[in-house]
C-alpha atoms as a PDB file:
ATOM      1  CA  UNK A   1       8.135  -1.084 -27.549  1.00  0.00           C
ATOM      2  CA  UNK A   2       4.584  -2.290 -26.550  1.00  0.00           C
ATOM      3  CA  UNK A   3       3.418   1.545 -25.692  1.00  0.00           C
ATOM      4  CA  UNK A   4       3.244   4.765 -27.580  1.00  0.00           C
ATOM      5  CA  UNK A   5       3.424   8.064 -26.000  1.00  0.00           C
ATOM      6  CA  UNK A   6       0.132  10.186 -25.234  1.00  0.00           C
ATOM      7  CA  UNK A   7      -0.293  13.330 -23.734  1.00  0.00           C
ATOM      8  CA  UNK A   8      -2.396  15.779 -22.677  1.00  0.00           C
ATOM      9  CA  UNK A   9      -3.620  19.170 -25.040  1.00  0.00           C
ATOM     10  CA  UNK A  10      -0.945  22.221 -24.045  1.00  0.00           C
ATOM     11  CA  UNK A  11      -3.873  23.992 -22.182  1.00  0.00           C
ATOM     12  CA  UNK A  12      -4.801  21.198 -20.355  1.00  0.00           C
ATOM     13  CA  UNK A  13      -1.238  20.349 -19.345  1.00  0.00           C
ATOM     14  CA  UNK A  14      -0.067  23.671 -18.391  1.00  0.00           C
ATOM     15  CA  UNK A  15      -3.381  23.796 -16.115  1.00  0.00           C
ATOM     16  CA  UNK A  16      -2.070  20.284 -14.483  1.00  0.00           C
ATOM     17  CA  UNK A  17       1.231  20.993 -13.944  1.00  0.00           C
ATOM     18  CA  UNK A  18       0.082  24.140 -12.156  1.00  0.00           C
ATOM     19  CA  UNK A  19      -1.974  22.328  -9.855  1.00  0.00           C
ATOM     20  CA  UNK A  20       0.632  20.041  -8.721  1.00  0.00           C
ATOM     21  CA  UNK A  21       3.229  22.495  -8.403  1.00  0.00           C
ATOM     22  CA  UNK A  22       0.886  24.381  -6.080  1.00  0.00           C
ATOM     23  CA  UNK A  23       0.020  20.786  -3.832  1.00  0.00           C
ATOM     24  CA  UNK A  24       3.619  19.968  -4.295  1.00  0.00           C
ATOM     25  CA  UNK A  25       4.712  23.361  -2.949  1.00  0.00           C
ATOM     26  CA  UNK A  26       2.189  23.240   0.327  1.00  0.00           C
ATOM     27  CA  UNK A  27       2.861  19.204   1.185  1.00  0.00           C
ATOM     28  CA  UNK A  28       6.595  20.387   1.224  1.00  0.00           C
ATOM     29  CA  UNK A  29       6.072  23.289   3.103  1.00  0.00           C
ATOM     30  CA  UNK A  30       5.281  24.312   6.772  1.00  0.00           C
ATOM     31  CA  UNK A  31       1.499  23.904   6.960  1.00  0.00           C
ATOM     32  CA  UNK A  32      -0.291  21.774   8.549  1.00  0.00           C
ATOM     33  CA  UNK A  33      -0.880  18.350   6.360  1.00  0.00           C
ATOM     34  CA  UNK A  34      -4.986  18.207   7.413  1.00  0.00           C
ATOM     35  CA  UNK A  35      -5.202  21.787   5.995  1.00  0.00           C
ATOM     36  CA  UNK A  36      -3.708  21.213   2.690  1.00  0.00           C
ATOM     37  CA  UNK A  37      -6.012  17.391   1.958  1.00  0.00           C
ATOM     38  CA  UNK A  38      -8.525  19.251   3.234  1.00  0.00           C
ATOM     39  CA  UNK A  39      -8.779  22.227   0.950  1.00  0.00           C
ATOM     40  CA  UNK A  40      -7.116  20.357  -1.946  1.00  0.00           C
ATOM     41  CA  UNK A  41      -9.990  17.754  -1.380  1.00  0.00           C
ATOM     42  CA  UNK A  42     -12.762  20.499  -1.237  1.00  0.00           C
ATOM     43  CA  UNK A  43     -11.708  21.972  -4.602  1.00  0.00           C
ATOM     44  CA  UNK A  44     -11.168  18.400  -6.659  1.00  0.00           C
ATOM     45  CA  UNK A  45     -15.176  17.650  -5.368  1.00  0.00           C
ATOM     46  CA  UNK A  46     -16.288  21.161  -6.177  1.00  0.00           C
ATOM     47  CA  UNK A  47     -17.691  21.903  -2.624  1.00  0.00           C
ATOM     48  CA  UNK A  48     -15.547  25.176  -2.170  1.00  0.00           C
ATOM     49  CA  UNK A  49     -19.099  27.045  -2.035  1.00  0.00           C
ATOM     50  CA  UNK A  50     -20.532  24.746   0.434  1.00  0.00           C
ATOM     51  CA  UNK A  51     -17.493  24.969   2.475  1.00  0.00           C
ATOM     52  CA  UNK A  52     -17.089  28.845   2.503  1.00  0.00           C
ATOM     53  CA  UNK A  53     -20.899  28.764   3.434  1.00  0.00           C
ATOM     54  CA  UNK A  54     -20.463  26.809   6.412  1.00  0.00           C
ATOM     55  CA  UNK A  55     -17.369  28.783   7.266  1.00  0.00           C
ATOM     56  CA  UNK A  56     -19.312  31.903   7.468  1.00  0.00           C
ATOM     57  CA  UNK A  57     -22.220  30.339  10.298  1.00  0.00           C
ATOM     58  CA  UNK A  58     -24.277  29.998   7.689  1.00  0.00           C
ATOM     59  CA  UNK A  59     -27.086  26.884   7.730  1.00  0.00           C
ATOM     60  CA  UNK A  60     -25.871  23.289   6.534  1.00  0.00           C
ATOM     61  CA  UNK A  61     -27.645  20.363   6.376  1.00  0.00           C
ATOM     62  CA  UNK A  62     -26.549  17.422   8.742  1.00  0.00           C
ATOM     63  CA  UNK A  63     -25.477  15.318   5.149  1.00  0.00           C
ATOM     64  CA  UNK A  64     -23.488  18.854   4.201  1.00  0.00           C
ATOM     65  CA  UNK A  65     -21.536  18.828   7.828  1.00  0.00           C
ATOM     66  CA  UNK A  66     -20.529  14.941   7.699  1.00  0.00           C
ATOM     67  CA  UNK A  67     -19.531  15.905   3.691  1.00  0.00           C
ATOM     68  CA  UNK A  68     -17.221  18.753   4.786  1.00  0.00           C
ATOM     69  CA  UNK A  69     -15.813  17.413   7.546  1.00  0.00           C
ATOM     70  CA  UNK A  70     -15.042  14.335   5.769  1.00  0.00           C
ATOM     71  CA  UNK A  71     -12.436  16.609   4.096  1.00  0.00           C
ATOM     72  CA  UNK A  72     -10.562  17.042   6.507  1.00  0.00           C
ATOM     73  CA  UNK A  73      -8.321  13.900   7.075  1.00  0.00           C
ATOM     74  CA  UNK A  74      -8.250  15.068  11.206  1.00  0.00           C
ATOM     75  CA  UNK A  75     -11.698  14.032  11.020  1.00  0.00           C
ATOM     76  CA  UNK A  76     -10.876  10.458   9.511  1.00  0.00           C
ATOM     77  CA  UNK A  77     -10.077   7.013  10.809  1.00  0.00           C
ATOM     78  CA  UNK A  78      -8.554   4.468   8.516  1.00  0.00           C
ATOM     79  CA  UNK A  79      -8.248   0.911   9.587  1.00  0.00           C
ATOM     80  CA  UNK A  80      -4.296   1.141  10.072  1.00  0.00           C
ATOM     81  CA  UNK A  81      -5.133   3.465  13.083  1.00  0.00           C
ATOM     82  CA  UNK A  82      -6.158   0.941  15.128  1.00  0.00           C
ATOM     83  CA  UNK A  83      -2.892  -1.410  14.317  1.00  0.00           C
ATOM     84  CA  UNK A  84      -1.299  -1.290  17.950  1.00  0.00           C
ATOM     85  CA  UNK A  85       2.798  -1.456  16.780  1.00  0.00           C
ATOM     86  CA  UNK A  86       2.212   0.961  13.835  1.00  0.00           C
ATOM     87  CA  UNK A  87       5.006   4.146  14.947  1.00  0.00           C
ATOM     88  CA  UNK A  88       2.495   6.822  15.382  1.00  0.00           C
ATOM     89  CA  UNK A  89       4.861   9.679  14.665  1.00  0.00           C
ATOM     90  CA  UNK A  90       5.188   8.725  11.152  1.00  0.00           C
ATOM     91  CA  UNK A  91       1.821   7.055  11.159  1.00  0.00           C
ATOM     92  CA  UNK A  92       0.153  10.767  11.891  1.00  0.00           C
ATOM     93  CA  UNK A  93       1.512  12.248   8.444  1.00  0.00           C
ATOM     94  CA  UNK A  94       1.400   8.791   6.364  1.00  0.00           C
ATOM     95  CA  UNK A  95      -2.683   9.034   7.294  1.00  0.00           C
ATOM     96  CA  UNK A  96      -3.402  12.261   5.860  1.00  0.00           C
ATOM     97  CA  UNK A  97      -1.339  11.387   2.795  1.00  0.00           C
ATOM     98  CA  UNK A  98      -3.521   8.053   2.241  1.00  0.00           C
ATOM     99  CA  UNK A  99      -6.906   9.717   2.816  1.00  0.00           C
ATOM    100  CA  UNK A 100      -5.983  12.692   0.089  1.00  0.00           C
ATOM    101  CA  UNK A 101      -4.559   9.012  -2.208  1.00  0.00           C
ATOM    102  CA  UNK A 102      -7.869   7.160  -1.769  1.00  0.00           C
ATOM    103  CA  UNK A 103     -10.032  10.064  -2.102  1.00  0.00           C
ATOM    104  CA  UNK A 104      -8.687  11.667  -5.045  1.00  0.00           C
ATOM    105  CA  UNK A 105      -9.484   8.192  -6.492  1.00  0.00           C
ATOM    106  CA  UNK A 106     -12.912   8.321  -5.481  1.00  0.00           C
ATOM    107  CA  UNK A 107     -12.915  11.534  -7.921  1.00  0.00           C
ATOM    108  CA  UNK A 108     -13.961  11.359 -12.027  1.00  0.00           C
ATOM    109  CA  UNK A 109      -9.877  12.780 -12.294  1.00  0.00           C
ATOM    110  CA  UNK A 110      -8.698   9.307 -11.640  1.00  0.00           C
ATOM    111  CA  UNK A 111      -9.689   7.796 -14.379  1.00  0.00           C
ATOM    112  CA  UNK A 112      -7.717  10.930 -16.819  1.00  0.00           C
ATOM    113  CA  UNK A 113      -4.745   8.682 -16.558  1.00  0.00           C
ATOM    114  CA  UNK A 114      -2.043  11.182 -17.441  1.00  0.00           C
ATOM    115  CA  UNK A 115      -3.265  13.611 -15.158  1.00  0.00           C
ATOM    116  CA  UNK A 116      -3.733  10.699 -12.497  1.00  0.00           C
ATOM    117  CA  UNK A 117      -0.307   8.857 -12.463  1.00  0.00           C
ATOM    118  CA  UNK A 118       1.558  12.343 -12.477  1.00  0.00           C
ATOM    119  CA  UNK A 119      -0.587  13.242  -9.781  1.00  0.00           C
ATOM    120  CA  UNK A 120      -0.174   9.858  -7.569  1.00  0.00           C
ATOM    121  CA  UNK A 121       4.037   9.989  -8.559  1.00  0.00           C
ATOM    122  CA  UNK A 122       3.954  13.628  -6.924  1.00  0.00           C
ATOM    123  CA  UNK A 123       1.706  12.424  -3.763  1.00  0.00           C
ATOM    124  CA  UNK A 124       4.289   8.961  -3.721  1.00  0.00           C
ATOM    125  CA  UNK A 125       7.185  11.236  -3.507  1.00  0.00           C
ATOM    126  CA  UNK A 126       5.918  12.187  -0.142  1.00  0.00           C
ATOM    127  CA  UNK A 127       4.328   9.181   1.346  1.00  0.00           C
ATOM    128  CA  UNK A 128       6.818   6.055   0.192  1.00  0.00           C
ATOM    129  CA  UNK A 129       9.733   6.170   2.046  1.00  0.00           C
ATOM    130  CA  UNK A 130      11.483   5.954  -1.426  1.00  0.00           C
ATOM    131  CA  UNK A 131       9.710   6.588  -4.638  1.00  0.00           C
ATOM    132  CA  UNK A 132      11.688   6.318  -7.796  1.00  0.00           C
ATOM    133  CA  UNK A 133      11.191   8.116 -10.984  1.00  0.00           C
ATOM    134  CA  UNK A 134       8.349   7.479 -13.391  1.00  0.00           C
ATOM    135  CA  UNK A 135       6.736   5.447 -11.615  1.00  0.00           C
ATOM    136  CA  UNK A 136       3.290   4.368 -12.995  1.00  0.00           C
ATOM    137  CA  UNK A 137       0.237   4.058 -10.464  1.00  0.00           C
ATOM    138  CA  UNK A 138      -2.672   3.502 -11.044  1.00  0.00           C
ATOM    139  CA  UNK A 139      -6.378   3.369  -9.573  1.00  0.00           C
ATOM    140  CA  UNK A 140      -7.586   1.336  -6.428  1.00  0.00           C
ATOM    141  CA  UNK A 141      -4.161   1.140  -5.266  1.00  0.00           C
ATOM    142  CA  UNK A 142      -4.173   0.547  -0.947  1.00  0.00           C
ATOM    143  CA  UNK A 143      -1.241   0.500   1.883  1.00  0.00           C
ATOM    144  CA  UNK A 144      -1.093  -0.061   5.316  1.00  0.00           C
ATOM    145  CA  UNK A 145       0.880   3.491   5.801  1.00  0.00           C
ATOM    146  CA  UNK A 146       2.896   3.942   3.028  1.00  0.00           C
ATOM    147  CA  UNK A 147       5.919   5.162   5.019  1.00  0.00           C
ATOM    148  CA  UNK A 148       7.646   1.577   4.914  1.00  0.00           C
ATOM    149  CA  UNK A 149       7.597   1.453   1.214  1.00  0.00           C
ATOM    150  CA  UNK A 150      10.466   2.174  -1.309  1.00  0.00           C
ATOM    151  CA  UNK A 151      10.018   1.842  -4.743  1.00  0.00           C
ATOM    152  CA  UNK A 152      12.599   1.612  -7.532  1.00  0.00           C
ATOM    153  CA  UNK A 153      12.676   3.409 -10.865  1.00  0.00           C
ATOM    154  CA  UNK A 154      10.086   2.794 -14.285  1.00  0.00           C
ATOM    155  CA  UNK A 155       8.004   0.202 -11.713  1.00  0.00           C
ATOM    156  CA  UNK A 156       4.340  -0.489 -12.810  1.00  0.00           C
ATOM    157  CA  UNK A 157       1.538  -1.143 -10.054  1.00  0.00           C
ATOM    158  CA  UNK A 158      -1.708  -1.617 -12.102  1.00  0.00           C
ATOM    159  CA  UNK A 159      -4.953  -1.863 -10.247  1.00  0.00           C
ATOM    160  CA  UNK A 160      -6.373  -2.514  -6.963  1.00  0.00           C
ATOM    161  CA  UNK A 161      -2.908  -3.692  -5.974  1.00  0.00           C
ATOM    162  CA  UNK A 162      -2.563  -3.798  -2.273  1.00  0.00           C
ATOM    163  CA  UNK A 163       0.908  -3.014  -0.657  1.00  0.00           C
ATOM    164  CA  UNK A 164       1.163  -3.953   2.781  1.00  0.00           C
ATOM    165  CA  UNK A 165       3.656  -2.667   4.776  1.00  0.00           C
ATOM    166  CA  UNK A 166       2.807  -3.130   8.271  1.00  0.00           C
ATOM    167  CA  UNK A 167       6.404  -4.699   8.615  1.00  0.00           C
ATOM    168  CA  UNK A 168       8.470  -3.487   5.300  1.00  0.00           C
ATOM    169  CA  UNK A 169       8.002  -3.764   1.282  1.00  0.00           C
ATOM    170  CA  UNK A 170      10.530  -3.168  -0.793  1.00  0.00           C
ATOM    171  CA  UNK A 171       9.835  -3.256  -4.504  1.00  0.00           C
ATOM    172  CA  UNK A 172      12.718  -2.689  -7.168  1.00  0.00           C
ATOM    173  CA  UNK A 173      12.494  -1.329 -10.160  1.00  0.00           C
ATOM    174  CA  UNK A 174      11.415  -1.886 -13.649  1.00  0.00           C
ATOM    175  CA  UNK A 175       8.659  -4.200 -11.833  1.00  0.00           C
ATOM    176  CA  UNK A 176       5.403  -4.920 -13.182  1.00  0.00           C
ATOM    177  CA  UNK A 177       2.630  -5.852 -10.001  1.00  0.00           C
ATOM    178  CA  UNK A 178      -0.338  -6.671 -12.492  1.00  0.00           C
ATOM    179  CA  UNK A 179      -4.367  -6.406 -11.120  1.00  0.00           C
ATOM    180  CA  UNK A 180      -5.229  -7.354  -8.092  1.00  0.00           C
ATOM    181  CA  UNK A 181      -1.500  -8.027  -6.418  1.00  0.00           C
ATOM    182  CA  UNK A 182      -1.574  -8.549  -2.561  1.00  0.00           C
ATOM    183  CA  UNK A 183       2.375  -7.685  -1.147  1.00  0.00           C
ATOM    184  CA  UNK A 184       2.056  -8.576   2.273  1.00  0.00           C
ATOM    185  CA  UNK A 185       4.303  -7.657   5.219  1.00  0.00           C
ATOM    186  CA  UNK A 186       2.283  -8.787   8.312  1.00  0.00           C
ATOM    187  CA  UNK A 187       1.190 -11.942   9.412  1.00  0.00           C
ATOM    188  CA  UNK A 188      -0.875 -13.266  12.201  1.00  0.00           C
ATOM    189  CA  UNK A 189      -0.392 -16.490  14.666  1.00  0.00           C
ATOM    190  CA  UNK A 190      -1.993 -19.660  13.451  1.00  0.00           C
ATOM    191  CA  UNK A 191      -3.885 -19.852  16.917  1.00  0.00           C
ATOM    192  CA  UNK A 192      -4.180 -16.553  18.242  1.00  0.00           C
ATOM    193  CA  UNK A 193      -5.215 -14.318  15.578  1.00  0.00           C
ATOM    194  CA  UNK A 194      -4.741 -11.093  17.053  1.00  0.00           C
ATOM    195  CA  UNK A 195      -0.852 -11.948  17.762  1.00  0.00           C
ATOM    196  CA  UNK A 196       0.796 -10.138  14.844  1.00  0.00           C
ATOM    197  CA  UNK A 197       4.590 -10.519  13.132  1.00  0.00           C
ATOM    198  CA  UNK A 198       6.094  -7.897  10.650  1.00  0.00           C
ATOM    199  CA  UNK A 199       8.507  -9.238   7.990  1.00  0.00           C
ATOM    200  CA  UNK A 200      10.168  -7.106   5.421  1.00  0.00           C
ATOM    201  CA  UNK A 201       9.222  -8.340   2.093  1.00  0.00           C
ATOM    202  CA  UNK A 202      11.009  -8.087  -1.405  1.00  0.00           C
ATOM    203  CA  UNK A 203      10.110  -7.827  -4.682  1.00  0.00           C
ATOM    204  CA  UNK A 204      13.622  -7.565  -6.649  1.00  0.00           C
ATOM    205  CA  UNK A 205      14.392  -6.104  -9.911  1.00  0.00           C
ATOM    206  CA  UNK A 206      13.031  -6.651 -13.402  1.00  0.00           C
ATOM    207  CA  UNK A 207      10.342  -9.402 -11.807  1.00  0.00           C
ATOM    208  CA  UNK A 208       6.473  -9.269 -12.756  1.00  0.00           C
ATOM    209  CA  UNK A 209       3.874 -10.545 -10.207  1.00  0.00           C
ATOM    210  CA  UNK A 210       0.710 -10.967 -12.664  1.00  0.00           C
ATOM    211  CA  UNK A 211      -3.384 -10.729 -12.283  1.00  0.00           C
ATOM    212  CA  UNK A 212      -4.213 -11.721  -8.789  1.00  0.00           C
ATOM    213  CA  UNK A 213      -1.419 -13.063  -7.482  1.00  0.00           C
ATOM    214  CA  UNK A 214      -0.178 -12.870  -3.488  1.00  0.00           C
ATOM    215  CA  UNK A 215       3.125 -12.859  -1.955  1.00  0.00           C
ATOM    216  CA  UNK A 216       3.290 -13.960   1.500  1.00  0.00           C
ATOM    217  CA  UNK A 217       4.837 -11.641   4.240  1.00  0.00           C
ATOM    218  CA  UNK A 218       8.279 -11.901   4.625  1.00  0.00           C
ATOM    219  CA  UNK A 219       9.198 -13.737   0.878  1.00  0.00           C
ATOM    220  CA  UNK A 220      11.660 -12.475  -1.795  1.00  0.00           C
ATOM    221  CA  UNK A 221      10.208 -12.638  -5.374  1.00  0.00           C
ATOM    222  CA  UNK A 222      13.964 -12.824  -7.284  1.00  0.00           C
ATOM    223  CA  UNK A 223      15.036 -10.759  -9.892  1.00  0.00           C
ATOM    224  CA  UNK A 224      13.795 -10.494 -13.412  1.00  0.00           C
ATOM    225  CA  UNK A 225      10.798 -13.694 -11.963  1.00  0.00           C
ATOM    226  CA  UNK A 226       7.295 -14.501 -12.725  1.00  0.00           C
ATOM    227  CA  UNK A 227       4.980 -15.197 -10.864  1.00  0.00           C
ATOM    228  CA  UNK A 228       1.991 -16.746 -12.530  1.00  0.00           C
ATOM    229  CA  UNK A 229      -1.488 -15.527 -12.358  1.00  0.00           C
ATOM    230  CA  UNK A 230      -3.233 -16.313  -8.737  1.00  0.00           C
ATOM    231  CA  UNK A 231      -0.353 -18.196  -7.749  1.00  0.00           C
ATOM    232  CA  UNK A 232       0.435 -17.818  -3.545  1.00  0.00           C
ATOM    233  CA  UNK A 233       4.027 -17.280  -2.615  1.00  0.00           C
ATOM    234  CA  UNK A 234       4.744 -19.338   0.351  1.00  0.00           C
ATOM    235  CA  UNK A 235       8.559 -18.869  -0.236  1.00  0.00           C
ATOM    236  CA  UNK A 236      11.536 -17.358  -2.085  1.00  0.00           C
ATOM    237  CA  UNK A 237      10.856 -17.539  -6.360  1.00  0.00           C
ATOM    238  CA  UNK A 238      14.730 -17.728  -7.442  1.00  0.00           C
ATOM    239  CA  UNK A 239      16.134 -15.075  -9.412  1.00  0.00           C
ATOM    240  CA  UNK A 240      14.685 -15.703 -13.813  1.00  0.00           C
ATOM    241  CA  UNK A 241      12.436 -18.428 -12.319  1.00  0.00           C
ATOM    242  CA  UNK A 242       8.651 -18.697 -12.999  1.00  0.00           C
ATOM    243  CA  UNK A 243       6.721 -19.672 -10.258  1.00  0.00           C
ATOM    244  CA  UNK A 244       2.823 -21.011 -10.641  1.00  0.00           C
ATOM    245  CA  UNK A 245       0.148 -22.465  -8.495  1.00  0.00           C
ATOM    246  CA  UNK A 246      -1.067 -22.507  -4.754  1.00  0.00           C
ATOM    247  CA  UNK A 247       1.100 -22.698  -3.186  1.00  0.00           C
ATOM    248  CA  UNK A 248       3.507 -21.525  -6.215  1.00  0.00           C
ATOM    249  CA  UNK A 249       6.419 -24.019  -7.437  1.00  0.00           C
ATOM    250  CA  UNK A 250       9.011 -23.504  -9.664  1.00  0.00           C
ATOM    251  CA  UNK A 251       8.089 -25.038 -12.996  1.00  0.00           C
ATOM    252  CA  UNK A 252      11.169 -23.257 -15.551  1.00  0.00           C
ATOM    253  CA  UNK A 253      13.808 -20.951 -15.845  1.00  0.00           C
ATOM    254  CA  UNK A 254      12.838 -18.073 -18.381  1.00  0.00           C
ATOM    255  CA  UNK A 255      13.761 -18.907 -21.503  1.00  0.00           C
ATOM    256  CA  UNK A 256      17.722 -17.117 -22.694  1.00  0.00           C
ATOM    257  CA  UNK A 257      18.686 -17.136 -18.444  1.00  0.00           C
ATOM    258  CA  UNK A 258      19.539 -20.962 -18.110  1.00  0.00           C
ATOM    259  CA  UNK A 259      23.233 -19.801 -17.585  1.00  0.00           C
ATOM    260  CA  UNK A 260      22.821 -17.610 -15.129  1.00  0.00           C
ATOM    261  CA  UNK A 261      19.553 -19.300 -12.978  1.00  0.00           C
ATOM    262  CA  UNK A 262      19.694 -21.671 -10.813  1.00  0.00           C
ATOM    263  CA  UNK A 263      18.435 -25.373 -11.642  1.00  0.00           C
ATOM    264  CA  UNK A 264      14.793 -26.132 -11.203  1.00  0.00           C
ATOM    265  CA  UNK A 265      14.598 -27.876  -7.972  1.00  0.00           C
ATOM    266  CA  UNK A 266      13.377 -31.644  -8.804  1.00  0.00           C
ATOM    267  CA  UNK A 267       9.861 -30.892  -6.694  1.00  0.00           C
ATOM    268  CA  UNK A 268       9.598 -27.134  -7.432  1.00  0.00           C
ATOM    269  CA  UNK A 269       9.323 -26.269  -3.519  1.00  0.00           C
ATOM    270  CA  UNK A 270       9.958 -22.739  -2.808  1.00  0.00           C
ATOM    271  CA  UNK A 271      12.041 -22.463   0.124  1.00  0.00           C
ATOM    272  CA  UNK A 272      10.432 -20.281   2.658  1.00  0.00           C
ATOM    273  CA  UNK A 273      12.881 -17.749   4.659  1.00  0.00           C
ATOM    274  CA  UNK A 274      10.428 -15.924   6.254  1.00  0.00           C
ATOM    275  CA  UNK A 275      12.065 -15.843   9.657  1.00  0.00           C
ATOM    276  CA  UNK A 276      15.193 -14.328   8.934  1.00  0.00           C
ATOM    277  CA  UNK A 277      12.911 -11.320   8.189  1.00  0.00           C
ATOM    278  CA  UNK A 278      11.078 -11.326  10.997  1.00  0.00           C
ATOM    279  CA  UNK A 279      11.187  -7.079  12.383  1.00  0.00           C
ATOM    280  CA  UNK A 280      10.661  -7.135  15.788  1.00  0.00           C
ATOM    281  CA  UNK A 281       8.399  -4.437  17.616  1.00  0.00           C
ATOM    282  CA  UNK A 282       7.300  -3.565  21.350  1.00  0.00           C
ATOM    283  CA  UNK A 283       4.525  -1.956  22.031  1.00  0.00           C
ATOM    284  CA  UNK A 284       4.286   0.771  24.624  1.00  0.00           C
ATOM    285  CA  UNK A 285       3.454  -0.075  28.603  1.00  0.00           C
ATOM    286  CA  UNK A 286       0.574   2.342  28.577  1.00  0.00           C
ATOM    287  CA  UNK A 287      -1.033   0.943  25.522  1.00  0.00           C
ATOM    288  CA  UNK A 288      -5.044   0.808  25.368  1.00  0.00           C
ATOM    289  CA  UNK A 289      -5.543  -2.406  23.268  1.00  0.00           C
ATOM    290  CA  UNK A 290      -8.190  -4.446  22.678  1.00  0.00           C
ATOM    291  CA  UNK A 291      -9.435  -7.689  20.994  1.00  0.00           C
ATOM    292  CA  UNK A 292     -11.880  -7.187  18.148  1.00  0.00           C
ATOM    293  CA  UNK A 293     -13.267 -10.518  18.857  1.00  0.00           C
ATOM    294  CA  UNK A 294     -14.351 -10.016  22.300  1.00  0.00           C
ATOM    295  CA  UNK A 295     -11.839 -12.448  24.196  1.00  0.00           C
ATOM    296  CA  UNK A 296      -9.790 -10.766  26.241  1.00  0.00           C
ATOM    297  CA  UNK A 297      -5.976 -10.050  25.417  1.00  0.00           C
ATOM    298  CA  UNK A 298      -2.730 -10.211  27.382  1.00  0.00           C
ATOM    299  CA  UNK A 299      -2.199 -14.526  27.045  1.00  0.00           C
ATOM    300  CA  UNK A 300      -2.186 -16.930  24.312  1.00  0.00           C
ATOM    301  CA  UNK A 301      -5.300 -17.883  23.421  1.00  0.00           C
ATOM    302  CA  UNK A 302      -6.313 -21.386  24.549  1.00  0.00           C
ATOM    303  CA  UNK A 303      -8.016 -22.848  21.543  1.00  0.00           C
ATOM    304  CA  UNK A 304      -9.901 -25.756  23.436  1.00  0.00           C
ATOM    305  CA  UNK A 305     -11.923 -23.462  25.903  1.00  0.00           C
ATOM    306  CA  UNK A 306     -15.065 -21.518  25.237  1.00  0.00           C
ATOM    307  CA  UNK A 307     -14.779 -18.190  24.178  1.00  0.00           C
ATOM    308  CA  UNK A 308     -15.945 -15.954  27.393  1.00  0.00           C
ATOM    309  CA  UNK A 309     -13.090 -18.148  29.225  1.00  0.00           C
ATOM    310  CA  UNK A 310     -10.481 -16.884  26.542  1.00  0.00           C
ATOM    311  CA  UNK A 311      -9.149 -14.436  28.964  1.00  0.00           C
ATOM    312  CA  UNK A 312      -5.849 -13.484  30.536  1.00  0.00           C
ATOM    313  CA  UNK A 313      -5.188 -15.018  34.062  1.00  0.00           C
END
């Protein structure tokens, strides 16, 4: 075994454990999400005076009101709101989830690591779609919503790991996503930028993704892989196969699986399958969209004209 148990003094513990059970209890219960980031929030930063005080009429500075408010997830906007497909039912919940995530690891308790992956497994259990058992994450880590993720059993995500799942992500169990992983689930035309396709991406059993690595939307990273540091997955890596380089290749079977992998393809290529995964979407009739980059929306984007004539007809 390459880890050793540690936990936390019996005081300490018992003082945890009661503070989960108590978010755990209100997250599953019938109030309203905003209520329970926001006072859970204003407790973990130690403003509970500040709040009551502002509560009460009393005076607050204009720093104090944008602080308190900020609690309140209601009174947030996270850069998945403005994604125009995202299903807003689920997306309404899923938001308030990821702001009490992110902010809790804006707090000096994130870095207590027992107290920090117990407390991230309990807030997974209700954001994933599917979040297995002892599941290990740790700090920095980012989603589109969360609420298109499952996640197997004993998986490790390790730092500023970014899980995209604009389309789908499915990550198995016993997987290791090292530093700096990008999953990605979206992806966006070659010409028009702001046309968008969701894919449903896999990351299968037993595989480990190391330090900086990115999986394209809409690959399959085979069981029990590798997938070398900064490599870019352009394609399926084949079940025990290590896969290195931009884009990655196949350069060996891992050692003791020659039986059961398949042969190293002579040039390495990983074949890409990206658009059997393809997830379709339609957006609704009444939508209010807009282009970020100023050029009009509603028609393909006709790369040869000047930008103020990049407009629907």
């Amino acid at each position: 075994m390459t880890k050793r148990h540690v936990s936390l003094p019996p005081d300490a513990e018992a003082g945890l454990q009661a503070f989960l059970s108590e978010v755990d209890e209100r997250l599953s219960g019938p109030e309203d999400t905003c209520d329970v980031v926001r006072d859970v929030l204003v407790d973990l930063y130690g403003d509970r005076e500040a709040w009551e005080r502002w509560q009460a009429g009393e005076d607050v500075s204009p720093a104090e009101r944008v602080r308190l408010q900020g609690y309140d997830p209601c009174n947030a906007t996270v850069e998945a709101e403005y994604y125009a497909e995202k299903d807003e039912q689920r997306f309404k919940r899923s938001k308030h989830l990821q702001w009490l995530w992110r902010q809790f690891d804006a707090t000096p308790m994130a870095d207590n690591v027992d107290f920090a992956l117990k407390f991230r497994q309990m807030l997974a259990d209700h954001l994933f779609e599917e979040a297995g058992e002892n599941l290990r994450l740790f700090k920095g880590i980012t989603f589109s919503y969360g609420h298109n993720i499952t996640v197997g059993d004993n998986t490790v995500v390790h730092d500023d790991v970014h899980l995209d799942d604009r389309g789908r992500l499915d990550v198995g169990s016993r997987v290791s996503l090292s530093d700096g992983v990008h999953l990605y689930s979206h992806d966006h035309d070659i010409v028009d930028q702001t046309e968008v396709s969701n894919f449903h991406t896999v990351v299968e059993d037993d595989a480990r993704v190391t330090y900086d690595a990115m999986v394209r939307a809409g690959c399959r990273v085979g069981e029990n892989s590798v997938v070398g540091a900064r490599a870019v997955v352009q394609g399926d890596v084949p079940a025990h196969h290590v896969a290195v380089g931009m884009p990655a290749r196949s350069i060996s079977v891992k050692p003791g699986f020659e039986d059961v992998a398949d042969p190293v393809p002579e040039d390495g290529k990983l074949i890409n399958h990206q658009g059997d995964r393809e997830i379709p979407y339609d957006l609704p009739d009444d939508l209010d969209v807009f282009d970020e980059f100023g050029r009009g929306v509603g028609a393909p984007v006709d790369p040869h004209s000047p930008a103020t004539d990049r407009r629907p007809r």
